[in-house]
Protein backbone atom coordinates (compact mmCIF):
# COMPACT_ATOMS: atom_id res chain seq x y z
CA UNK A 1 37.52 124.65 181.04
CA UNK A 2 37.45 128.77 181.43
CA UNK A 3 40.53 129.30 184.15
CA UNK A 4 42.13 132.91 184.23
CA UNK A 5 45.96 133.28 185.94
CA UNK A 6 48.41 135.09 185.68
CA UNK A 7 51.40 133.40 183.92
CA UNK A 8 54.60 133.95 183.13
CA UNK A 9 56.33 131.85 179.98
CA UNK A 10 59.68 131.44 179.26
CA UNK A 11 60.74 129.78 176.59
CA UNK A 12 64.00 127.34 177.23
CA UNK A 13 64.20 124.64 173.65
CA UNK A 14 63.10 124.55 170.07
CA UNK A 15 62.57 128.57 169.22
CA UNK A 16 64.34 130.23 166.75
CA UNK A 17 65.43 133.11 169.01
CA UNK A 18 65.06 132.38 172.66
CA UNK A 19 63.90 135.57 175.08
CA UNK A 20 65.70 136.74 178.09
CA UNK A 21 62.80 137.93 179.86
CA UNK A 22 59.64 135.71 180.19
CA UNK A 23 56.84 136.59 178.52
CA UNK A 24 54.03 138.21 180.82
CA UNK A 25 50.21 137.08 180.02
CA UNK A 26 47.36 134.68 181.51
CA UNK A 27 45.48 131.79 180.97
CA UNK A 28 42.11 131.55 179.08
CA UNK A 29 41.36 128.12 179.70
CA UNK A 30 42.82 125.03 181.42
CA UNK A 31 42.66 121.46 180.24
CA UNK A 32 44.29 117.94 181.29
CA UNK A 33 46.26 118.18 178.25
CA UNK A 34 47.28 121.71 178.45
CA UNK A 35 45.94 125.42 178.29
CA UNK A 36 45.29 128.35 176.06
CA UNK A 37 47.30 131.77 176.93
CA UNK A 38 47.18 135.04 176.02
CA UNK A 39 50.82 136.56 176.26
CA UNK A 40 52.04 139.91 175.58
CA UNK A 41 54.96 138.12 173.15
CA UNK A 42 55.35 135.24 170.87
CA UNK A 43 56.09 131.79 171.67
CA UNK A 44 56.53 130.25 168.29
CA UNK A 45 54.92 126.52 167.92
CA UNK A 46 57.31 123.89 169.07
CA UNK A 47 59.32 126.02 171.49
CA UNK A 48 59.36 123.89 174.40
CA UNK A 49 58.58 126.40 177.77
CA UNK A 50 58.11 126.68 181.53
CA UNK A 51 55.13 128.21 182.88
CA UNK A 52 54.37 129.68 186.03
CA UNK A 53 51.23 130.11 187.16
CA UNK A 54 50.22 131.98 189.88
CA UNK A 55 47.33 129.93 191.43
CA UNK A 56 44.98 132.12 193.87
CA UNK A 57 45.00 129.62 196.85
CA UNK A 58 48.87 129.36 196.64
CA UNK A 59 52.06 131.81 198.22
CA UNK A 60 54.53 129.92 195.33
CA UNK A 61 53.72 129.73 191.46
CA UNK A 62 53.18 126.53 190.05
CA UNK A 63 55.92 125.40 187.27
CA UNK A 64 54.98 123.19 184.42
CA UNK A 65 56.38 122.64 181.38
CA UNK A 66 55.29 122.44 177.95
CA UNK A 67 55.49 122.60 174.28
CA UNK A 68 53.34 125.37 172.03
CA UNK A 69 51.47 123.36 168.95
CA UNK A 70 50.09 126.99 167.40
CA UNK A 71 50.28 130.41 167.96
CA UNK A 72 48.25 133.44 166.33
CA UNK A 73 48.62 137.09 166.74
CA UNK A 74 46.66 139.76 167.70
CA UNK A 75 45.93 142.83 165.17
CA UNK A 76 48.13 144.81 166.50
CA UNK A 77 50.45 142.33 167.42
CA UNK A 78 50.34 143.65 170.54
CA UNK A 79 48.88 140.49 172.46
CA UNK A 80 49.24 136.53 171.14
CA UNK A 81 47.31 133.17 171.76
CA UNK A 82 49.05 130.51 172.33
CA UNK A 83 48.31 126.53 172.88
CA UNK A 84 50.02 124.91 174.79
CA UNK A 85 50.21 121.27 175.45
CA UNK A 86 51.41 119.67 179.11
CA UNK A 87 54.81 117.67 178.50
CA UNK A 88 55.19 115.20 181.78
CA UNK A 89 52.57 116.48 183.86
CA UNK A 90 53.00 115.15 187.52
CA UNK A 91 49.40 114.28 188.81
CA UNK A 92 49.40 115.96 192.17
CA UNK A 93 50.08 119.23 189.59
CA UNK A 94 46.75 117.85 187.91
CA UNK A 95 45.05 118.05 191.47
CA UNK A 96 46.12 121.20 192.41
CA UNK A 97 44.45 122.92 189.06
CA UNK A 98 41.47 120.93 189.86
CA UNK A 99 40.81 122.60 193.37
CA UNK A 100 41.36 126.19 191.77
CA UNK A 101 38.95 125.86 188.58
């Protein structure tokens, strides 16, 4: 489903070189199993990451985790979409996406 936040991804397992900083972006759409992003830098497929997502009705981010299946660049490299896929998603995180989309 079409959802736009602002997230924030860093990755923590399973990438080749792991960032310092988390990598700035937002969400293009949102589903049960996980979400698309567009970041401003690479999260390579399999890199297991935690995402914070800043929902509008909330004062805190919410966290999940999860692990990127595919990733493709922009043409200047400048921007990247990635897929993401939920790993243990608690279900009262499942009911707080569904009151925001």
């Amino acid at each position: 489903m079409p959802a736009e936040f602002e997230v924030s991804c860093t990755p923590v397992a399973g990438a080749t070189i792991l960032a310092n900083d988390p990598t700035k972006g937002k969400t293009v759409n949102v589903s049960r199993e996980g979400m698309l992003l567009t970041l401003d830098g690479p999260v390579e497929p399999s890199t297991l990451s935690v995402v914070q997502v800043a929902l509008r009705s909330a004062q805190m981010p919410l966290q999940v985790v999860g692990e990127s299946r595919w990733m493709h660049a922009g043409q200047d490299r400048d921007l990247y979409q990635v897929g993401l896929a939920f790993v243990g998603l608690p279900a009262h995180v499942s009911e707080r996406w569904a009151g925001e989309i």
